[in-house]
C-alpha atoms as a PDB file:
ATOM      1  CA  UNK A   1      56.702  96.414 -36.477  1.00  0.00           C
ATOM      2  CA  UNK A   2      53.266  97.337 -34.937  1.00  0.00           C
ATOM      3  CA  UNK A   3      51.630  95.986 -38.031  1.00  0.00           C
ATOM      4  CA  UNK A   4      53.328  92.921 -37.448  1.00  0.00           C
ATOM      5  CA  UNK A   5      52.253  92.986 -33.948  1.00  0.00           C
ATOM      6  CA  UNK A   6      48.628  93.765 -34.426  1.00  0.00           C
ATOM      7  CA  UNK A   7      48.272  90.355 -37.120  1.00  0.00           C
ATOM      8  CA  UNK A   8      49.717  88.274 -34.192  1.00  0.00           C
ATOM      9  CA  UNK A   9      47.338  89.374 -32.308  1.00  0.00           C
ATOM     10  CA  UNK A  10      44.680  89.021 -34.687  1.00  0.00           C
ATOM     11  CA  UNK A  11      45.958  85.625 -35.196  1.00  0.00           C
ATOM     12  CA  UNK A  12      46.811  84.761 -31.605  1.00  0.00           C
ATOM     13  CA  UNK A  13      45.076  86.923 -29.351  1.00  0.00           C
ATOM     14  CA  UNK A  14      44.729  84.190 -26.338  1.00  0.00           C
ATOM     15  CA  UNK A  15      48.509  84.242 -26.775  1.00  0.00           C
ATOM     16  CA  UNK A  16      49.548  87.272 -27.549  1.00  0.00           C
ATOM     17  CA  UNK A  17      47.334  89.871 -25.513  1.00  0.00           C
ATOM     18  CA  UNK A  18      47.983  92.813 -26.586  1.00  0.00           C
ATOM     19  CA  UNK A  19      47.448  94.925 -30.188  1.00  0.00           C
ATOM     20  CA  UNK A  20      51.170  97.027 -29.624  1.00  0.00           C
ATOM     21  CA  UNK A  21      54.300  96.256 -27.963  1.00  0.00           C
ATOM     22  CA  UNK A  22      54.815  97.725 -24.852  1.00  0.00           C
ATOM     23  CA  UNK A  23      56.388 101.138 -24.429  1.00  0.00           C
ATOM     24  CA  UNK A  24      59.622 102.660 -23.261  1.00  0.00           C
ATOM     25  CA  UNK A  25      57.863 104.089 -20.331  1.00  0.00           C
ATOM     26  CA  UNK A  26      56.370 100.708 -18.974  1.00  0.00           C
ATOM     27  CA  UNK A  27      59.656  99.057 -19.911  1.00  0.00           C
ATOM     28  CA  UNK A  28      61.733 101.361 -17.680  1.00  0.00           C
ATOM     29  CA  UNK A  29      59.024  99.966 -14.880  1.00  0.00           C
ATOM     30  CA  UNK A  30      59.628  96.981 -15.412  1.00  0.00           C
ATOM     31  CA  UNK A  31      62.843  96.818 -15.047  1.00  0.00           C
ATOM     32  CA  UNK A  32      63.215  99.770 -12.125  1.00  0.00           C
ATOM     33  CA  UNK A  33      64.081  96.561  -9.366  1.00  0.00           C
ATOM     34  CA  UNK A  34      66.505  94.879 -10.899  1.00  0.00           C
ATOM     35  CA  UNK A  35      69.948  94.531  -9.248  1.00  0.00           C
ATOM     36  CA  UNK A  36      71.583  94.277 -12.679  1.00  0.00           C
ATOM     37  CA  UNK A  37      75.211  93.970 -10.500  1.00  0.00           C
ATOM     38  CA  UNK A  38      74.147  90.826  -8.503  1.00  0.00           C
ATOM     39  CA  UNK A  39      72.121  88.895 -10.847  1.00  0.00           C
ATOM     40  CA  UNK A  40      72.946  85.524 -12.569  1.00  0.00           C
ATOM     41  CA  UNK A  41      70.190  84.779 -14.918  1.00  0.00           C
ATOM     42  CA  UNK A  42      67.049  86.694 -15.865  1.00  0.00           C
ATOM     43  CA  UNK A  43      64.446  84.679 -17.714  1.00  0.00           C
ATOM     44  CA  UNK A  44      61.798  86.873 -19.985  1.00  0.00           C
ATOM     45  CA  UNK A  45      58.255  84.924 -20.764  1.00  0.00           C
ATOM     46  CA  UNK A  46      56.310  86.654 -23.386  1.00  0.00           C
ATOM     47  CA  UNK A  47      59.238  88.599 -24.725  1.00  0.00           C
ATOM     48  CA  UNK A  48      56.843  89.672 -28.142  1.00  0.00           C
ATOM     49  CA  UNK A  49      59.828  91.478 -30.409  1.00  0.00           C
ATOM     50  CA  UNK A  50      61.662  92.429 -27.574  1.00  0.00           C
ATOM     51  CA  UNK A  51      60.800  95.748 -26.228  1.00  0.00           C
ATOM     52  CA  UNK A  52      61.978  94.407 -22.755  1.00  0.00           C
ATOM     53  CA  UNK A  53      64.850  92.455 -23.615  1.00  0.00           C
ATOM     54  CA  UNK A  54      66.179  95.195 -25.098  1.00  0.00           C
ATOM     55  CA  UNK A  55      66.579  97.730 -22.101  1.00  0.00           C
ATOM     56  CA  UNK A  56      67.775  94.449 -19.834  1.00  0.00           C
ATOM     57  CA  UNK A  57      70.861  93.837 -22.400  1.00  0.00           C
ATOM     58  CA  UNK A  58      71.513  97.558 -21.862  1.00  0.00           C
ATOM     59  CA  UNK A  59      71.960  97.214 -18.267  1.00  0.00           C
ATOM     60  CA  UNK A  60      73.084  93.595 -17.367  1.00  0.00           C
ATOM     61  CA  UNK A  61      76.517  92.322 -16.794  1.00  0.00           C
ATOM     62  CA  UNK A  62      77.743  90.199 -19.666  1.00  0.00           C
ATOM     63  CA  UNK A  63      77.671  86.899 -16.893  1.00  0.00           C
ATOM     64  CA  UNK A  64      74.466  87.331 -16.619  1.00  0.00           C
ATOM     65  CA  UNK A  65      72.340  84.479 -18.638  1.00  0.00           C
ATOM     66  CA  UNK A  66      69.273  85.923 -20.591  1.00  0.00           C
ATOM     67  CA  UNK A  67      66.566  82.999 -21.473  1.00  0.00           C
ATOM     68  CA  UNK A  68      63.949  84.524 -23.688  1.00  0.00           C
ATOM     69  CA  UNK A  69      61.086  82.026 -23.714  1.00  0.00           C
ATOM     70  CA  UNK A  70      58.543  83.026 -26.680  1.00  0.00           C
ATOM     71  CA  UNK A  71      55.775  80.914 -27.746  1.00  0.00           C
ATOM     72  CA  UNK A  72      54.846  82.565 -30.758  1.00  0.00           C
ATOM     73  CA  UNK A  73      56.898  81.226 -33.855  1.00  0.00           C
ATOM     74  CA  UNK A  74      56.597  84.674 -35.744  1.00  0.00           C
ATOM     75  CA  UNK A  75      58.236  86.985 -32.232  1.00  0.00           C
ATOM     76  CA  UNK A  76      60.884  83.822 -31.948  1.00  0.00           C
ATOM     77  CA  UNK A  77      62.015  84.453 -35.369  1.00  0.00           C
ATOM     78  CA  UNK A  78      62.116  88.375 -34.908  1.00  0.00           C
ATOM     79  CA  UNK A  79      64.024  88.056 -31.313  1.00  0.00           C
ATOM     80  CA  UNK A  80      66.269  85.308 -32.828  1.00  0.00           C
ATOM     81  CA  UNK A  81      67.626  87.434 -35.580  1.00  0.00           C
ATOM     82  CA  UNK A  82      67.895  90.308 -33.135  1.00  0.00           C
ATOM     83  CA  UNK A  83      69.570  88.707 -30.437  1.00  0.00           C
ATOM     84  CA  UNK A  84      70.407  85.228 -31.440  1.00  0.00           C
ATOM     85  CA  UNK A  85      74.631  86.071 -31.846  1.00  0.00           C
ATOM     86  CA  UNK A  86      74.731  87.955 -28.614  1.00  0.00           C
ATOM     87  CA  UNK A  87      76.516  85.827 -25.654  1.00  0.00           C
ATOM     88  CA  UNK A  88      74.871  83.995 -22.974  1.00  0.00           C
ATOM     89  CA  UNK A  89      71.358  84.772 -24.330  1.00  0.00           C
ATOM     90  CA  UNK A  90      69.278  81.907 -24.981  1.00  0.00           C
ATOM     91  CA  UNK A  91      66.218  82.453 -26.990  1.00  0.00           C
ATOM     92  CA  UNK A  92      63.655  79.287 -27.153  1.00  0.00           C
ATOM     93  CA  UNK A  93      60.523  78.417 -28.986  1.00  0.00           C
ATOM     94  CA  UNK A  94      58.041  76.923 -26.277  1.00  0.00           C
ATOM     95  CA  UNK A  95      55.445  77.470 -23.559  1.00  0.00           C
ATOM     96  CA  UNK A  96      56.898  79.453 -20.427  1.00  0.00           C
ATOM     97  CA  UNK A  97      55.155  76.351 -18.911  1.00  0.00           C
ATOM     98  CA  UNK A  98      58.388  73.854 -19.732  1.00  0.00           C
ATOM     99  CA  UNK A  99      60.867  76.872 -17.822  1.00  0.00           C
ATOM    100  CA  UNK A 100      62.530  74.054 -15.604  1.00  0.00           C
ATOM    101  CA  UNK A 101      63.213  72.091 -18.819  1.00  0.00           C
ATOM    102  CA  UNK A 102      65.133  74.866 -20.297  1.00  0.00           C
ATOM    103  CA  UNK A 103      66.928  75.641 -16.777  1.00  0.00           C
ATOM    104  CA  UNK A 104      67.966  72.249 -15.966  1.00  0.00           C
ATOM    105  CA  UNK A 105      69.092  71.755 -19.998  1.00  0.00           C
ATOM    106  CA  UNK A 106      71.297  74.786 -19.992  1.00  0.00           C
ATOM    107  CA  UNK A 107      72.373  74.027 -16.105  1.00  0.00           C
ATOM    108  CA  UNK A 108      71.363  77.104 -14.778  1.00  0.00           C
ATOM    109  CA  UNK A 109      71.678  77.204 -11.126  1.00  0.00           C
ATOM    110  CA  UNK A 110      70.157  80.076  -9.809  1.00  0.00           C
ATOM    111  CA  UNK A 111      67.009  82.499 -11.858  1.00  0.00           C
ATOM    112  CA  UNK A 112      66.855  85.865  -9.913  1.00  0.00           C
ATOM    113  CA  UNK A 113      64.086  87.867 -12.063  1.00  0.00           C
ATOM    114  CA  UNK A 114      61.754  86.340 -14.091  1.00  0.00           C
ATOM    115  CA  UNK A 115      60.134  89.461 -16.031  1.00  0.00           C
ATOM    116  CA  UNK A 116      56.491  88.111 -17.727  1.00  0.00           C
ATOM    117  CA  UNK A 117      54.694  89.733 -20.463  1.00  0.00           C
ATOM    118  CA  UNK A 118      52.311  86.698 -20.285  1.00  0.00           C
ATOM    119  CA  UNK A 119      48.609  88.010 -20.497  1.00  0.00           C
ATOM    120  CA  UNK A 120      47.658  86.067 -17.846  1.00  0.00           C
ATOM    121  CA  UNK A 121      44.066  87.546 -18.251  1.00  0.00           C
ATOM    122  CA  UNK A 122      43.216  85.370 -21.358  1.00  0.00           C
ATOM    123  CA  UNK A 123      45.417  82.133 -21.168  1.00  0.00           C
ATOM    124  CA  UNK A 124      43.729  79.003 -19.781  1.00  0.00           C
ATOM    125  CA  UNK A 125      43.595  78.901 -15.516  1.00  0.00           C
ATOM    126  CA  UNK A 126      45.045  75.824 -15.847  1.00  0.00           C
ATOM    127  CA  UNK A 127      48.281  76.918 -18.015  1.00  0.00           C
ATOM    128  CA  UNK A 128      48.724  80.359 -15.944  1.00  0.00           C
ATOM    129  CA  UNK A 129      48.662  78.010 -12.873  1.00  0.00           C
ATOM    130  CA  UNK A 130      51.275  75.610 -14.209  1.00  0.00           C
ATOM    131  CA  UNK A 131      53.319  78.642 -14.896  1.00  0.00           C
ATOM    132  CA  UNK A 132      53.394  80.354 -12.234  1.00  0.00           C
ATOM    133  CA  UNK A 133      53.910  77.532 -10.057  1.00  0.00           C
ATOM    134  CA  UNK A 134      56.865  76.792 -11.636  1.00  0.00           C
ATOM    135  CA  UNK A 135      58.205  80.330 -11.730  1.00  0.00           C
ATOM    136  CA  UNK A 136      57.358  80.017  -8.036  1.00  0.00           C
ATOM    137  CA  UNK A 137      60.082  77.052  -7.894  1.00  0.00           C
ATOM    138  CA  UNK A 138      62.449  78.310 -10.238  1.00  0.00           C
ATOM    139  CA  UNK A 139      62.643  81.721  -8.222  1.00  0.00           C
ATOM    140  CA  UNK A 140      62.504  79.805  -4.526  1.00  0.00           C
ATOM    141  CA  UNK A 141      62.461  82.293  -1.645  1.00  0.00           C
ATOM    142  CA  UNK A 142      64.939  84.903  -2.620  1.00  0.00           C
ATOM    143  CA  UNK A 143      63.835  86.000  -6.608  1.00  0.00           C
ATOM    144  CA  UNK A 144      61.459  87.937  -8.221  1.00  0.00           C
ATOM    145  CA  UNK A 145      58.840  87.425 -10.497  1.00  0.00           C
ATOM    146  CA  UNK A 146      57.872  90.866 -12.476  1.00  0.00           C
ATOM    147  CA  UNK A 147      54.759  91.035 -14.422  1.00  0.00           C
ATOM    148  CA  UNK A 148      52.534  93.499 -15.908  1.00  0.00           C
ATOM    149  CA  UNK A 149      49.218  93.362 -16.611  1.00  0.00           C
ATOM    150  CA  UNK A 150      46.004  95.731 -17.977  1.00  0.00           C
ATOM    151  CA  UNK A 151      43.785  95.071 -14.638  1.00  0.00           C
ATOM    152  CA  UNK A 152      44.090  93.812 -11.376  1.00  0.00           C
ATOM    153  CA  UNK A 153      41.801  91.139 -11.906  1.00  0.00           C
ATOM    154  CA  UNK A 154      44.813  88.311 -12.044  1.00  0.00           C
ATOM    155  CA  UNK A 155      45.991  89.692  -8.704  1.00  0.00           C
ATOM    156  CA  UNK A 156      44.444  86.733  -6.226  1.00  0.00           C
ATOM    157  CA  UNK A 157      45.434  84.207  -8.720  1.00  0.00           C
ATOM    158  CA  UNK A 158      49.261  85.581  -8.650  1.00  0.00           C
ATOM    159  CA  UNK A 159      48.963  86.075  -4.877  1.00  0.00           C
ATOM    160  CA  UNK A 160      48.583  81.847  -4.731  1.00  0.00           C
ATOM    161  CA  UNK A 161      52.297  81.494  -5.520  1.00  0.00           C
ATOM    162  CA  UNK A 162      54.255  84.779  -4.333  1.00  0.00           C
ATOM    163  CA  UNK A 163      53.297  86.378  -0.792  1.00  0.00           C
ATOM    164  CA  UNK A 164      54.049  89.812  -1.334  1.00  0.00           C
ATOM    165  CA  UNK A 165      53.268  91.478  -4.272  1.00  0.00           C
ATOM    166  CA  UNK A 166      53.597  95.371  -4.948  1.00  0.00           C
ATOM    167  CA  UNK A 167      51.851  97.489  -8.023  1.00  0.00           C
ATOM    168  CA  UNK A 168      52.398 100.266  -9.458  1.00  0.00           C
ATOM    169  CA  UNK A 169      50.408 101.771 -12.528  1.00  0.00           C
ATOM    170  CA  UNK A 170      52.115 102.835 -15.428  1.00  0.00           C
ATOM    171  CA  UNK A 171      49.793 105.489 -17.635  1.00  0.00           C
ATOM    172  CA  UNK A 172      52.262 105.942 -20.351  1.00  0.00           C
ATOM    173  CA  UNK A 173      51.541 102.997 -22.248  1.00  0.00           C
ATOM    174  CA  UNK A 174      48.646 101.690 -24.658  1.00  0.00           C
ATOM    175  CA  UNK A 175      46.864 100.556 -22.619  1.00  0.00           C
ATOM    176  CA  UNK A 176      47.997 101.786 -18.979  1.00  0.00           C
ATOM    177  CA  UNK A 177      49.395  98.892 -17.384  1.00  0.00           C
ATOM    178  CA  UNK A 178      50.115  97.536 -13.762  1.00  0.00           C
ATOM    179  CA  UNK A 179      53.768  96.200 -12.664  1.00  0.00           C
ATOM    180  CA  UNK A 180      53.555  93.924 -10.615  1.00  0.00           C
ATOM    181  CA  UNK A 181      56.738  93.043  -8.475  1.00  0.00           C
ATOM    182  CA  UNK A 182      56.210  89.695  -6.660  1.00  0.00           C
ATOM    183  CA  UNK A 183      58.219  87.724  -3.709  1.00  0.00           C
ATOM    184  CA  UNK A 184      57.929  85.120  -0.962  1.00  0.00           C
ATOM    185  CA  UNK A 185      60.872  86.967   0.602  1.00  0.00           C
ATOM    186  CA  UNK A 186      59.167  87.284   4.373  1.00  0.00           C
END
């Protein structure tokens, strides 16, 4: 699987951003703030082969919608054979950019978590803009947007959509990463 990883990124490295997937450790951070008992639909951008998805079907209710959005062909293939038979999971080929598409086609009401493993760092300003902008809407005032990133240098650009955001470094991955959890919630 790494091997497969590292020739997407090879291939795709504006896209994919990273050389391994992400570990346990950083996945367990990730996921630390979710209210897995009161949640309705978590939305993953960037799910690679699903190192994330997999510890939030552990934990979530079986109500709860999953929407994996993965631009990379080769990761939508892996995460559609993985997950493609499990209930109220949708997996879709596209940019996390056309998010309100997907929500309005499946007539989902209500995202509370969007959890990113966009790498923000090296996609276009414009297309990290358009993204989070519409994560902003999709969330409104009461969800969270969860993120990680390798520096805090996308930090300002984040903090033009969500008010308050709170990191927390994770050394146990390849490289050490920062969670970030981010709200408008005043």
């Amino acid at each position: 699987m790494n091997a497969r990883f590292l020739m997407q990124y090879f291939t795709h490295p504006r896209t994919t951003g990273a050389i391994m997937p992400s570990s346990k450790k950083l996945s367990y951070k990730m996921i630390e703030n979710i209210n897995f008992n009161k949640c309705n639909c978590i939305v993953e951008f960037g799910p690679g082969t699903g190192v994330f998805t997999e510890e939030i079907l552990k934990r979530r209710n079986s109500n709860t919608i999953i929407m994996l959005i993965e631009y990379n062909e080769e990761f939508y293939k892996i995460l559609k054979s993985k997950y493609g038979n499990i209930e109220n999971v949708y997996i879709i080929n596209d940019s996390a950019e056309n998010i309100d598409y997907y929500i309005n086609k499946y007539d989902i009401t209500n995202v509370d978590y969007i959890v990113s493993g966009l790498p923000f760092a090296s996609l276009p300003k414009e297309m990290s803009d358009k993204i989070l902008e519409k994560s902003k809407i999709v969330l409104g005032d009461d969800g969270n947007f969860i993120t990680f990133q390798y520096t805090k240098l996308k930090i300002s650009l984040i903090n033009n959509y969500f008010k308050n955001i709170k990191a927390k470094k994770e050394f146990l991955n390849i490289p050490p990463a920062y969670v970030l959890s981010c709200t408008n919630k005043l």
